[in-house]
C-alpha atoms as a PDB file:
ATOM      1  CA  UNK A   1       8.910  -4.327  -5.639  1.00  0.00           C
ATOM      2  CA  UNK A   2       8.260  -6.870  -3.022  1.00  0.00           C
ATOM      3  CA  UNK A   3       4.692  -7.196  -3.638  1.00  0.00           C
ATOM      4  CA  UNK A   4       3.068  -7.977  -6.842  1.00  0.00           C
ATOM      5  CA  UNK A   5       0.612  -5.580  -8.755  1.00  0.00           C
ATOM      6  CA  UNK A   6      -1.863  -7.509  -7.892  1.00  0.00           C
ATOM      7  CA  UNK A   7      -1.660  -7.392  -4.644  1.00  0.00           C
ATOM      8  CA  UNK A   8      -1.984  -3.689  -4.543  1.00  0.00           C
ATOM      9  CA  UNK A   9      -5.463  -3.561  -4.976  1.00  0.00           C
ATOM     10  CA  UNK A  10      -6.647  -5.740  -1.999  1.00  0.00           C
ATOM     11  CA  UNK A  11      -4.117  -4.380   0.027  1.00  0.00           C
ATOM     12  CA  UNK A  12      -5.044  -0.339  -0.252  1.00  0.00           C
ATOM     13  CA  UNK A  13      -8.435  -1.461   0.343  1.00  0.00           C
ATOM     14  CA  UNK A  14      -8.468  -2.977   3.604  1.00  0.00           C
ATOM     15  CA  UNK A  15      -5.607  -1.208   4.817  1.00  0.00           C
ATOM     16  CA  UNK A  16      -7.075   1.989   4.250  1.00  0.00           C
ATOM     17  CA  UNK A  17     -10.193   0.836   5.507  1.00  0.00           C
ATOM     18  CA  UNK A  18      -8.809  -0.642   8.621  1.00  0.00           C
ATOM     19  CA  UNK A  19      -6.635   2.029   9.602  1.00  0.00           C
ATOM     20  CA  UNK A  20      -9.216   4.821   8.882  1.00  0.00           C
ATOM     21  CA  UNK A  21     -11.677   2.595  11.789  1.00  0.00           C
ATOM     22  CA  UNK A  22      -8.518   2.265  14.242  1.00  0.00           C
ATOM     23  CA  UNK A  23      -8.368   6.170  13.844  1.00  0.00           C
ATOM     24  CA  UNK A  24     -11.522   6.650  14.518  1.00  0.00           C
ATOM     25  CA  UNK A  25     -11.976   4.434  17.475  1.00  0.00           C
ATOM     26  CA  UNK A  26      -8.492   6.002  19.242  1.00  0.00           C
ATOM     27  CA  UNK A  27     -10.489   9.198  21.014  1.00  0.00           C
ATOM     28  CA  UNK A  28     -13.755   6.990  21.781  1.00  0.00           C
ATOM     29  CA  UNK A  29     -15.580   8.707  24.632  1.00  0.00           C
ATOM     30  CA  UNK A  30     -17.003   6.005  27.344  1.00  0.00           C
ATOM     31  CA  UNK A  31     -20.369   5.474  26.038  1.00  0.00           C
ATOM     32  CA  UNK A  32     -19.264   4.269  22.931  1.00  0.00           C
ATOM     33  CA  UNK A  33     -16.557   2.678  24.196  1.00  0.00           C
ATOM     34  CA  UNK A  34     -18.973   0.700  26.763  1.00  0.00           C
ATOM     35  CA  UNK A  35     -21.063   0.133  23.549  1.00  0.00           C
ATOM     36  CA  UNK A  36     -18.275  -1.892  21.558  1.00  0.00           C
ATOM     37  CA  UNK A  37     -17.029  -3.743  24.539  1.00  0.00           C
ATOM     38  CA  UNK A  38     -20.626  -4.592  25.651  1.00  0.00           C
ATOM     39  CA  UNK A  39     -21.216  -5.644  21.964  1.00  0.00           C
ATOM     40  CA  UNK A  40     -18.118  -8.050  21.935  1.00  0.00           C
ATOM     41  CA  UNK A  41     -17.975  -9.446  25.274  1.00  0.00           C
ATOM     42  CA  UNK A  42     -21.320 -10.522  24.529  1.00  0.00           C
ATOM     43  CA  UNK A  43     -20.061 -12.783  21.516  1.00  0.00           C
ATOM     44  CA  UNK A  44     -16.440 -13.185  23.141  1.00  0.00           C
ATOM     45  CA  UNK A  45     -16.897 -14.014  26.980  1.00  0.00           C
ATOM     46  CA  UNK A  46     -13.707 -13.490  27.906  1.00  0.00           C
ATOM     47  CA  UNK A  47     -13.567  -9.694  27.321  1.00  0.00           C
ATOM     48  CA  UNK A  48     -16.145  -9.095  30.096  1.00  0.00           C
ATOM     49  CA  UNK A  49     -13.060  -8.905  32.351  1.00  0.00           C
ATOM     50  CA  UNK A  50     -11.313  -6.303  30.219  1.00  0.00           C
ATOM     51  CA  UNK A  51     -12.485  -2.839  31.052  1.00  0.00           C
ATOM     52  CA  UNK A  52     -14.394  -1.055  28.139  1.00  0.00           C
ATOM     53  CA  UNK A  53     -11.682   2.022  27.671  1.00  0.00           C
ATOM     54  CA  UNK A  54      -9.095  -0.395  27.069  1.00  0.00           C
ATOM     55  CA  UNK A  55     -10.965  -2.645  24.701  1.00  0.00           C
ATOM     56  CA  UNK A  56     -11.755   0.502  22.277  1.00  0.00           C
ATOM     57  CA  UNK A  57      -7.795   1.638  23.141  1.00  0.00           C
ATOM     58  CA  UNK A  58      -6.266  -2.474  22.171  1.00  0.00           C
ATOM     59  CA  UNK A  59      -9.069  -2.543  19.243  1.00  0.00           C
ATOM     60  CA  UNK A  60      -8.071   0.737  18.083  1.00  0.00           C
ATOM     61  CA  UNK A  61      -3.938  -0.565  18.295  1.00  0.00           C
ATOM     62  CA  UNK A  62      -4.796  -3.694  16.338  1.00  0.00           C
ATOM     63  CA  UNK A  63      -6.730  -1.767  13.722  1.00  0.00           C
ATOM     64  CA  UNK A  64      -4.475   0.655  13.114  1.00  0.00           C
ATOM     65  CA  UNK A  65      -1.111  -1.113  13.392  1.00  0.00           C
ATOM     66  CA  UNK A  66      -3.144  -4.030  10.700  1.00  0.00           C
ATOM     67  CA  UNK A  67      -4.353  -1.132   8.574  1.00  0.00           C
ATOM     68  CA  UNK A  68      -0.649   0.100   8.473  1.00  0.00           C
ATOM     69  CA  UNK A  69       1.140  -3.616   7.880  1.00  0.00           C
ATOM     70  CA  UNK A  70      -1.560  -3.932   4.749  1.00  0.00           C
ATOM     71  CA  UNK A  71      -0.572  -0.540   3.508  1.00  0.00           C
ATOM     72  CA  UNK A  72       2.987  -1.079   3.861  1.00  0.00           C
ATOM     73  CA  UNK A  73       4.705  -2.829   0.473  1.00  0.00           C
ATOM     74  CA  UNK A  74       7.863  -4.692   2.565  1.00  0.00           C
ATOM     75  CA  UNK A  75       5.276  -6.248   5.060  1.00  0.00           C
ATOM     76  CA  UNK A  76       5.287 -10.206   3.521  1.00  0.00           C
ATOM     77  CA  UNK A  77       2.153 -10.855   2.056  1.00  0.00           C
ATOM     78  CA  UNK A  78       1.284 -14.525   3.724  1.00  0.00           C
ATOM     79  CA  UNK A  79       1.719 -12.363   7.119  1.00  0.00           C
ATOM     80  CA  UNK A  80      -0.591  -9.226   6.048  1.00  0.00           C
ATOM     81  CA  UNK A  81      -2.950 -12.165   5.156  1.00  0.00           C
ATOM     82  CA  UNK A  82      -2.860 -14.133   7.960  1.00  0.00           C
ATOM     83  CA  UNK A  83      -3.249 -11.088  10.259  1.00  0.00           C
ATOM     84  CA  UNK A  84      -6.073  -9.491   8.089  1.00  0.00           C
ATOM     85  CA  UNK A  85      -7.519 -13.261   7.875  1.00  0.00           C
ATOM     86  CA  UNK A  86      -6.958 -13.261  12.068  1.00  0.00           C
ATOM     87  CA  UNK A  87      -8.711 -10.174  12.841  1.00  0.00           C
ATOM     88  CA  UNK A  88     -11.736 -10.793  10.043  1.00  0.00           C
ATOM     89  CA  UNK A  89     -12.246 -14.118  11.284  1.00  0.00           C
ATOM     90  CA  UNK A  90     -13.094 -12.350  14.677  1.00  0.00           C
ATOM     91  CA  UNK A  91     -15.111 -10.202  13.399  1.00  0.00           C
ATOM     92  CA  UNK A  92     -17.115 -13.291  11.229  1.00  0.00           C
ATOM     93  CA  UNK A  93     -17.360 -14.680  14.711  1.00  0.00           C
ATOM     94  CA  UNK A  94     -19.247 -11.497  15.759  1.00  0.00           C
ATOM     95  CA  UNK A  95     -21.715 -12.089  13.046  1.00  0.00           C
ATOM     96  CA  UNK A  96     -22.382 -15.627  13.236  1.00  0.00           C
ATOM     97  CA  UNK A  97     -22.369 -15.841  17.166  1.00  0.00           C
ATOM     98  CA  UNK A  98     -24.423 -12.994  18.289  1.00  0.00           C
ATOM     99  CA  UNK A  99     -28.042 -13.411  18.225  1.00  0.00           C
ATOM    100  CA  UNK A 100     -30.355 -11.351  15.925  1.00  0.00           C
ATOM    101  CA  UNK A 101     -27.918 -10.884  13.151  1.00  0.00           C
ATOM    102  CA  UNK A 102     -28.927 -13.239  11.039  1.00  0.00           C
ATOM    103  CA  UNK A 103     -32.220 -14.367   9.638  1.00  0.00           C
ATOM    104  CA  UNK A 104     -33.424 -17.219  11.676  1.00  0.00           C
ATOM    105  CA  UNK A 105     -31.799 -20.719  10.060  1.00  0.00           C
ATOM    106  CA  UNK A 106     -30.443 -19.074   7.538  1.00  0.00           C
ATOM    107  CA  UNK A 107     -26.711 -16.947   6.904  1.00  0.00           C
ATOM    108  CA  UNK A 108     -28.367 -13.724   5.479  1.00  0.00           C
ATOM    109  CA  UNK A 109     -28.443 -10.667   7.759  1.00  0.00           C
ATOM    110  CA  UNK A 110     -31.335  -8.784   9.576  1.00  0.00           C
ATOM    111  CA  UNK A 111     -30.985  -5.452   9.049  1.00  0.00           C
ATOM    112  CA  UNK A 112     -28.967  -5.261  12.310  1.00  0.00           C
ATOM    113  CA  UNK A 113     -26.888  -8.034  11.250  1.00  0.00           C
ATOM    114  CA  UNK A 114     -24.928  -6.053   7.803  1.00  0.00           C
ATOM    115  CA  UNK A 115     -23.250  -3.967   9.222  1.00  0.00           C
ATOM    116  CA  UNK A 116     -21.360  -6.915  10.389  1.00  0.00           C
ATOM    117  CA  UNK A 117     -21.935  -9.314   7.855  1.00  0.00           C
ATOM    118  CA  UNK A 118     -20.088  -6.688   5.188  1.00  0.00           C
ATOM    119  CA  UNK A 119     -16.653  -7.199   6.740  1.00  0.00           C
ATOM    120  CA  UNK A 120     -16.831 -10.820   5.384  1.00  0.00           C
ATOM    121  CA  UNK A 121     -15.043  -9.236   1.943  1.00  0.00           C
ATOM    122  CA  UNK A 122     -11.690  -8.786   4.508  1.00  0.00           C
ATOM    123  CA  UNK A 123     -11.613 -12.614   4.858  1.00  0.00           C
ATOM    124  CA  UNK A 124     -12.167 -13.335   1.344  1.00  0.00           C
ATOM    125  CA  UNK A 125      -8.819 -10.655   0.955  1.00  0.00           C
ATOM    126  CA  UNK A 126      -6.765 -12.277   3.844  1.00  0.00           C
ATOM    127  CA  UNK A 127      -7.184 -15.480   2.450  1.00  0.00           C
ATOM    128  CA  UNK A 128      -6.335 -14.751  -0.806  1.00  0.00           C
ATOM    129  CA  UNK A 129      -3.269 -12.692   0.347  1.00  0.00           C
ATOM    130  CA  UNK A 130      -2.575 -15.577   2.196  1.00  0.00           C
ATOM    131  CA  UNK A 131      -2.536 -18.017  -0.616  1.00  0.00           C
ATOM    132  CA  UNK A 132      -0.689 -15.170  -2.897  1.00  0.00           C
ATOM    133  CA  UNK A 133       2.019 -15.437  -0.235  1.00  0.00           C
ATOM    134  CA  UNK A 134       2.571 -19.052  -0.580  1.00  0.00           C
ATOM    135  CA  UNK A 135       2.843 -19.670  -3.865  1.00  0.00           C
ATOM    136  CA  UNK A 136       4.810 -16.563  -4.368  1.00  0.00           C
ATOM    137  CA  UNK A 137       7.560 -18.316  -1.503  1.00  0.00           C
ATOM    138  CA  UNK A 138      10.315 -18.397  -4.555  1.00  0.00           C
ATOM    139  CA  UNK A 139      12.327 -15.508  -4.746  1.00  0.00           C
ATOM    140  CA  UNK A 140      11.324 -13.606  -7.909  1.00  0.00           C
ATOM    141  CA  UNK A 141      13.480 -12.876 -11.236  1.00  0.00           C
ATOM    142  CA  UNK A 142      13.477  -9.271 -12.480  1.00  0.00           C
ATOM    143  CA  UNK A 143      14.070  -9.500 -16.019  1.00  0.00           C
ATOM    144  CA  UNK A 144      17.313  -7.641 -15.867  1.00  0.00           C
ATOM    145  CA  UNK A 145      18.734 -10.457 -13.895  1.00  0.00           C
ATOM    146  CA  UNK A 146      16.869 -13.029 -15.942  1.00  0.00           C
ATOM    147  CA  UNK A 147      18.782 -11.448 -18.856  1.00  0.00           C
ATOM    148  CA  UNK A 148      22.131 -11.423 -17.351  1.00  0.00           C
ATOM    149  CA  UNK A 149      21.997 -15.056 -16.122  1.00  0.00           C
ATOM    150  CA  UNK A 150      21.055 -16.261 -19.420  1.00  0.00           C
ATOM    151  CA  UNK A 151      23.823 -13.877 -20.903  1.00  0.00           C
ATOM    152  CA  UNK A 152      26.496 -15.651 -18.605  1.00  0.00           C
ATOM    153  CA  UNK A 153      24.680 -19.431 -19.385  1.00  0.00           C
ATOM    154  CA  UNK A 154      25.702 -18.735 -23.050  1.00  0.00           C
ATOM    155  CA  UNK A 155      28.543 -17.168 -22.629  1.00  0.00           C
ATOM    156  CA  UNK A 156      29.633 -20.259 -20.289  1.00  0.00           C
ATOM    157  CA  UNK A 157      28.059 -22.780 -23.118  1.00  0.00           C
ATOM    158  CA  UNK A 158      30.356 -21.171 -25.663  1.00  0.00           C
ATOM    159  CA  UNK A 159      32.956 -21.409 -23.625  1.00  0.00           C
ATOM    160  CA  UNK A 160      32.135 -25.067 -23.219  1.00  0.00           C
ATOM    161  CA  UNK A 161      31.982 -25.707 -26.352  1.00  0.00           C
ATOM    162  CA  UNK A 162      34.983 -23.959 -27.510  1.00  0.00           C
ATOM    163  CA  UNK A 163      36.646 -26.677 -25.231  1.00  0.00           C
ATOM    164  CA  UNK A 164      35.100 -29.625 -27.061  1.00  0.00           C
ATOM    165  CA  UNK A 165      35.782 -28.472 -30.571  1.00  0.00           C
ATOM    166  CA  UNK A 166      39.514 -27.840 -29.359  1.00  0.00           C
ATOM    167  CA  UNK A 167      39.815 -31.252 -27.453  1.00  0.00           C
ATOM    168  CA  UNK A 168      38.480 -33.043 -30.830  1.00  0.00           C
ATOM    169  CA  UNK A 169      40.813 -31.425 -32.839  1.00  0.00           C
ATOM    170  CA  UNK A 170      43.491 -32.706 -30.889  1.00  0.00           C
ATOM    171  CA  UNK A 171      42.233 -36.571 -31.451  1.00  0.00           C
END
């Protein structure tokens, strides 16, 4: 398998949690799609030039096609990390940028603010996906193969051996 088992866990989580939102955002009418764009190009200037229907359409994309890399096993983990870690940290942004979502001096949420505030778990994942991916950069050993390279090492080590006792005798 080219994930480990415990990877599973974090992955099915957001993945399934991410995709389900991207599916659910795909058929937003305008109103709601005015609502999320409003909402982010309040935090994220630059998305006032990007009209609201294709905000919720490109948000809906990148949810879905994240929610899918996290769910899918052959997807590397450091880069089903780093995008989960990507799009979180965007959404952290949202929190900790747009007034009245947290308590005043302080990182707790107002009531309006947890929705938001919630996602923080998918950084905590992405980052440790991330990390999972780095130190898992060596190829892994099944122990099948583990079993046959050690059964040729002593097979060769006989073999070597053999050779010595031979070449002794003959001195």
């Amino acid at each position: 398998m080219p994930i480990t088992l415990s990877e599973i866990a974090p992955r099915i989580s957001a993945g399934a949690f991410i995709l389900n939102s991207g599916l659910g955002k795909r058929g937003a009418d305008e109103e709601t799609a005015a609502g999320m764009h409003g909402f982010a190009a309040g935090t994220y200037p630059f998305l006032k030039s990007v009209p609201p229907q294709q905000f919720a359409q490109g948000l809906a994309t990148t949810e879905i096609v994240l929610g899918a890399a996290l769910l899918t096993p052959f997807v590397p983990t450091f880069a089903a990390g780093a995008a989960l870690t990507a799009f979180s940290g965007g959404l952290l942004g949202l929190y900790l940028k747009t007034p009245g979502m947290r308590k005043p001096g302080s990182l707790a949420p107002t009531e309006q603010g947890l929705a938001v505030a919630k996602d923080s778990w998918l950084v905590g994942i992405g980052i440790g996906l991330m990390t999972r991916g780095l130190i898992e950069r060596r190829p892994r050993v099944t122990v099948k193969k583990a079993t046959k390279l050690a059964g040729k090492q002593a097979k060769q080590a006989a073999k070597d051996a053999r050779r010595e006792v031979k070449a002794a005798a003959r001195s």
